[in-house]
Protein backbone atom coordinates (compact mmCIF):
# COMPACT_ATOMS: atom_id res chain seq x y z
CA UNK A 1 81.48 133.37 42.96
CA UNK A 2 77.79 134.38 42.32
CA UNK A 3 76.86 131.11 44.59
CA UNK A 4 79.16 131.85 47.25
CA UNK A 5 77.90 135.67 47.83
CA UNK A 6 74.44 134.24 47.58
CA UNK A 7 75.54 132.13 50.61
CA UNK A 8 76.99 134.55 52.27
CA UNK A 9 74.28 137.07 52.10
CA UNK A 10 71.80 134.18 53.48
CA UNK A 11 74.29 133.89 56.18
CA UNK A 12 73.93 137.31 56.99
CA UNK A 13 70.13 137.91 57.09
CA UNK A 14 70.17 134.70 59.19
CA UNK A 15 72.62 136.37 61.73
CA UNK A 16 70.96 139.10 61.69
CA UNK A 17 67.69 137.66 62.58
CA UNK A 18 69.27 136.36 65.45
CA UNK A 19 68.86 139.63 66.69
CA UNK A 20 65.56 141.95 67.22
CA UNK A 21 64.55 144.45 65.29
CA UNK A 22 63.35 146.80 67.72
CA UNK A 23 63.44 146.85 71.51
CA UNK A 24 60.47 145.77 73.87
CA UNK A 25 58.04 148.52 74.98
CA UNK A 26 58.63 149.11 78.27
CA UNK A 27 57.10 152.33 79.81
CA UNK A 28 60.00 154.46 81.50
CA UNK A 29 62.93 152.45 79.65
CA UNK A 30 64.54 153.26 76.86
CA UNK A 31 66.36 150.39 75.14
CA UNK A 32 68.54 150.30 72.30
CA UNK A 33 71.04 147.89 70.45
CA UNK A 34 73.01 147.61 67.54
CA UNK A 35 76.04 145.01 65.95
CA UNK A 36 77.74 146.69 62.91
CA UNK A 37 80.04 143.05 61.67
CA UNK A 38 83.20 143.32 60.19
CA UNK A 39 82.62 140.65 57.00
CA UNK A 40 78.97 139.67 56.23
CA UNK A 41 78.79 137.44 58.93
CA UNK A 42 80.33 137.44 62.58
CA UNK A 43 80.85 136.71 65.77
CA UNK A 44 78.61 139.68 67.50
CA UNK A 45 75.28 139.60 68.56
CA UNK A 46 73.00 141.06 71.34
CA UNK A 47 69.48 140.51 72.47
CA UNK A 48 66.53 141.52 74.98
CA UNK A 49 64.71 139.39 76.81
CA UNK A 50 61.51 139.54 78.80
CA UNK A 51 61.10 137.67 81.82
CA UNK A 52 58.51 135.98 84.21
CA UNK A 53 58.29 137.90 87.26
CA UNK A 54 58.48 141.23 85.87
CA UNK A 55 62.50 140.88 84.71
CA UNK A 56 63.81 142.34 81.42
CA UNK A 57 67.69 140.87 80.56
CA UNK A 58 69.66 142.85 77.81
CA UNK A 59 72.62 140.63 76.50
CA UNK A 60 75.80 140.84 74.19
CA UNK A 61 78.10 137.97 72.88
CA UNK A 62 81.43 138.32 70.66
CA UNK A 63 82.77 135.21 69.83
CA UNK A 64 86.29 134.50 69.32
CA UNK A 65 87.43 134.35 65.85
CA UNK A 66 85.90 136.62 62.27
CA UNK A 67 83.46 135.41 59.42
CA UNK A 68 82.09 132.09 59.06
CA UNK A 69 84.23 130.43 61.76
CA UNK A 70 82.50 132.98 64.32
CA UNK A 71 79.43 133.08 62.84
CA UNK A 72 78.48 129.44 63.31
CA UNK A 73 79.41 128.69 67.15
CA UNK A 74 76.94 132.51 67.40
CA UNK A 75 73.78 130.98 66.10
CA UNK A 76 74.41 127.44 68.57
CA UNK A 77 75.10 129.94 71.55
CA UNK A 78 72.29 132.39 70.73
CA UNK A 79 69.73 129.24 70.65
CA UNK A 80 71.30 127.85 73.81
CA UNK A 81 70.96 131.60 75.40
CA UNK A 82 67.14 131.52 74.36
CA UNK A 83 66.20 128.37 75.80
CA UNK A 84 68.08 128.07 78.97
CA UNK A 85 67.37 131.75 80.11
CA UNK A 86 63.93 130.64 80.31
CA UNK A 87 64.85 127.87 82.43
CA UNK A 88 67.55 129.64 84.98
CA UNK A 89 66.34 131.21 87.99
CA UNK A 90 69.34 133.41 88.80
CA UNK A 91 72.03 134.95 86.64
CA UNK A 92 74.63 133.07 88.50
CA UNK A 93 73.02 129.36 87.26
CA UNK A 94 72.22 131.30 83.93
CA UNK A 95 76.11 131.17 83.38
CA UNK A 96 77.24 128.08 84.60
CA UNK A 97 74.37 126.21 82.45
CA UNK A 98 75.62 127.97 79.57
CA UNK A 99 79.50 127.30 80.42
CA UNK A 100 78.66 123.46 80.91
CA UNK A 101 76.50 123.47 77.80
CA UNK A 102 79.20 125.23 75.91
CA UNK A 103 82.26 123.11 76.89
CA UNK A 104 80.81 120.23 75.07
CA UNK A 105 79.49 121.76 72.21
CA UNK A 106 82.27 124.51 70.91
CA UNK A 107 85.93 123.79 69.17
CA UNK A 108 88.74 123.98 71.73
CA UNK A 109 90.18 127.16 70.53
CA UNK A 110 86.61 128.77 70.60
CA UNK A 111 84.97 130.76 73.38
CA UNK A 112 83.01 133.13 73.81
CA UNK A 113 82.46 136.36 76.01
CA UNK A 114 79.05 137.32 76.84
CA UNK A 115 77.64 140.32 79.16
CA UNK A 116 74.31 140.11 80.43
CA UNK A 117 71.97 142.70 82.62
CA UNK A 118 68.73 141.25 84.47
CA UNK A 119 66.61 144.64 85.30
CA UNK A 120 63.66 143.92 88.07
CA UNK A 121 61.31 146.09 86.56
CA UNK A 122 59.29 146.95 89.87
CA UNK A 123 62.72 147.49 92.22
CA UNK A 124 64.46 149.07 88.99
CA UNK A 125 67.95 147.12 90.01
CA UNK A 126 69.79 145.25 87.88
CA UNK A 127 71.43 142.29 88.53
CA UNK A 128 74.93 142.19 85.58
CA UNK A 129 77.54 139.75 85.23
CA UNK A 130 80.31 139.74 82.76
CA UNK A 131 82.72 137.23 81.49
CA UNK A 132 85.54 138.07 79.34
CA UNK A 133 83.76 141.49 77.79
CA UNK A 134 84.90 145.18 78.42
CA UNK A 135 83.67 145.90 81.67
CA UNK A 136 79.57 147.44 81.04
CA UNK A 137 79.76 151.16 82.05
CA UNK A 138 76.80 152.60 84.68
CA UNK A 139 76.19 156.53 84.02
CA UNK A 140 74.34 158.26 87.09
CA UNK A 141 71.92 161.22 86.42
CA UNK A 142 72.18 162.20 89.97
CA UNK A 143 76.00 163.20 90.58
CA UNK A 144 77.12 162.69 86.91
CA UNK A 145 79.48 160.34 87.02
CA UNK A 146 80.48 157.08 83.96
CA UNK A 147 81.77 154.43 85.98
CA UNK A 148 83.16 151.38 84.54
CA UNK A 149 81.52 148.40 86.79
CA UNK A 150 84.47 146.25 87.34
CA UNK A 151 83.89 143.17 87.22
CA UNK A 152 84.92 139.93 84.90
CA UNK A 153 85.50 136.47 84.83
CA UNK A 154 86.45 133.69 82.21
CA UNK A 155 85.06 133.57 78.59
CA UNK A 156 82.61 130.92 78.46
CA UNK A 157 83.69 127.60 77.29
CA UNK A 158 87.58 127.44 78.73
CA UNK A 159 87.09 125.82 82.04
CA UNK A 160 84.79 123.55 83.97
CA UNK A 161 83.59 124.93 87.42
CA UNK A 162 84.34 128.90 86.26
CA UNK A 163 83.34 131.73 89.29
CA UNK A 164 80.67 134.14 87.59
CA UNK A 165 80.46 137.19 90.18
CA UNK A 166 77.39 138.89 89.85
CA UNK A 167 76.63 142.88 90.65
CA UNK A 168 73.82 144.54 92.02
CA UNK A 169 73.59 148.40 90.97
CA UNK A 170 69.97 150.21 91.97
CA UNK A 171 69.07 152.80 89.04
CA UNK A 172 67.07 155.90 89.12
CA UNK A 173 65.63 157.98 85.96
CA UNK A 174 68.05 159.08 83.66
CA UNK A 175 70.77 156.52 84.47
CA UNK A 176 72.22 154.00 81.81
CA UNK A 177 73.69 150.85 81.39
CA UNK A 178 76.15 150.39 78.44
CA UNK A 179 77.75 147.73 77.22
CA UNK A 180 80.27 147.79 74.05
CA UNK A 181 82.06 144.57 72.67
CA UNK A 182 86.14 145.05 72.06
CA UNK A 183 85.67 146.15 68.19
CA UNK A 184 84.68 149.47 68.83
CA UNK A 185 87.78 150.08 71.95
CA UNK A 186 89.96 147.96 69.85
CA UNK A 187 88.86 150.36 66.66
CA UNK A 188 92.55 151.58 64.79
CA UNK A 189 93.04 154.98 62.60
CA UNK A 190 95.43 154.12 59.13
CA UNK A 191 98.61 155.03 61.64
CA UNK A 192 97.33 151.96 64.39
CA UNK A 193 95.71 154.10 66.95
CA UNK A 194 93.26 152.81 68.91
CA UNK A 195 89.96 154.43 69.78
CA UNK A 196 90.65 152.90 72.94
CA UNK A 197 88.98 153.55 76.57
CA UNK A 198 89.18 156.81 77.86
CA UNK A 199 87.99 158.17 73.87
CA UNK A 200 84.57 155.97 74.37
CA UNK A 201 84.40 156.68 78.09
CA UNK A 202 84.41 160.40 77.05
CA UNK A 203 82.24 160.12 74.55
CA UNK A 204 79.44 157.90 76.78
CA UNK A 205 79.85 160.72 79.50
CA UNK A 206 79.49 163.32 76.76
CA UNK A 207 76.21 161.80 75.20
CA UNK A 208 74.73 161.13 78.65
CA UNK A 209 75.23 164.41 79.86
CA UNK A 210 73.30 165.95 76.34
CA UNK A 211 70.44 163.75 77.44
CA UNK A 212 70.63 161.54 74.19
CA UNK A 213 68.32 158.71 73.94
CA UNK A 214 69.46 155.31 73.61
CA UNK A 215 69.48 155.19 69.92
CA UNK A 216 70.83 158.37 69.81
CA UNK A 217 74.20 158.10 72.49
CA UNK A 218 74.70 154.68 69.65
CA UNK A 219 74.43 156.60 66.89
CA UNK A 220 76.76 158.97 67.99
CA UNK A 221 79.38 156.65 69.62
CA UNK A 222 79.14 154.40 66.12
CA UNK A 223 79.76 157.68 64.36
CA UNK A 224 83.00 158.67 65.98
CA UNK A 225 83.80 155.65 65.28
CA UNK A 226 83.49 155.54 62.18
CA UNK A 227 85.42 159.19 61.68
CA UNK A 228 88.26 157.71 63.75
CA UNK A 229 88.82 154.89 61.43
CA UNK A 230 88.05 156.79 58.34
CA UNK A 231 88.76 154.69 55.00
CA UNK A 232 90.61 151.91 57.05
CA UNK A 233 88.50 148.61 56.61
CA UNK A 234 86.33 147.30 59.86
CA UNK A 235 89.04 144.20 61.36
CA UNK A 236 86.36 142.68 63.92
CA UNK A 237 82.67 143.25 64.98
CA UNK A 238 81.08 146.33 66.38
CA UNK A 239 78.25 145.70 69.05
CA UNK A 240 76.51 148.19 71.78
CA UNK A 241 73.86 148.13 73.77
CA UNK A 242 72.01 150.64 75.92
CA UNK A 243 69.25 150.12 79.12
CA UNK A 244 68.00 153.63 80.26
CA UNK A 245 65.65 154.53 82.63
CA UNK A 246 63.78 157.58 81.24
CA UNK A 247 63.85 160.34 83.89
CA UNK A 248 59.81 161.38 84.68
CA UNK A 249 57.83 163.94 82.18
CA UNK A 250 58.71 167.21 82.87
């Protein structure tokens, strides 16, 4: 038993490695991530990445299944992310490489849905395509408004030749891009209720409109969460991720 938690717990710093420690220092963004797993290893992660051509990406995974099973196909998809971003000139080719990678390389009952936001940093637009995760929410400063951003397509990894429609939004200061994986909708009190999505849509409008920080709207999104579910135990992984652009100095 001693053995197998020693395993386990080497599983989980190396999972958690696959994902940074603090977010790149951007002047006038504000960047923020976090993956809470159910089990000591999962099937959650997220990650920044920094571009040629002045591009930042902000990404989020869940892969099907809980624990080990999860855990492994996460660490082959979060080195395949890494390299081939590097090599894909559009978010469009960006998903199909991954999706043809990925059908030769993952069980036939695994899959795995991944969001992912490519921010020009000199136009401030952001290019986001989603396939198979809850739709990634767009908060505007201006009028005050959450929007989901509707858009999906297929997991990656069911079919060869998938459509990956990608959105353009334009952001100005104090706007946000959010993205949540299905753990912390899907989150259930002791009688089965889900948090569910008009409870985290409130609460992102609510945060936004306090002015929290990136950190900050997690932390408090994560913590009503957490008070929802009380002492029921954590059934599947809990990821977020936040891309604001800081309104000017006052």
């Amino acid at each position: 038993r001693d053995r197998l938690e020693e395993e386990l717990h080497a599983a989980h710093e190396l999972q958690m490695g696959l994902m940074p420690r603090q977010a790149p220092s951007i002047a006038g963004l504000d960047i923020a991530g976090k993956c809470q797993p159910a089990a000591q290893v999962g099937g959650d992660f997220f990650q920044y990445f920094e571009l040629e051509g002045k591009r930042l990406a902000i990404a989020m995974a869940d892969v099907t299944g809980h624990g080990m099973r999860a855990a492994v196909p996460t660490m082959v998809f979060s080195g395949l992310l890494t390299n081939q971003i590097s090599y894909s000139h559009t978010v469009e080719d960006l998903f199909l490489q991954l999706n043809r990678s990925l059908l030769t390389t993952l069980e036939k009952r695994t899959f795995i849905c991944f969001a992912l936001g490519e921010m020009d940093l000199d136009s401030n637009v952001i290019r986001l395509a989603n396939s198979g995760c809850p739709y990634p929410y767009f908060y505007r400063a201006r009028d005050n408004t959450l929007e989901e951003v509707t858009m999906g397509a297929l997991p990656l990894g069911l079919r060869k030749d998938p459509h990956y429609p990608v959105q353009e939004l334009a952001m100005a200061p104090g706007d946000r891009i959010i993205l949540c994986s299905d753990g912390i909708i899907e989150a259930s009190d002791a009688g089965g209720e889900l948090f569910g999505f008009e409870q985290i849509a409130e609460l992102l409008k609510t945060g936004c409109e306090r002015g929290l920080g990136a950190q900050d709207l997690i932390d408090f999104v994560f913590a009503a969460v957490g008070n929802h579910c009380r002492d029921v135990e954590q059934e599947d992984d809990q990821t977020m991720v936040v891309l604001s652009l800081a309104p000017p100095p006052a």
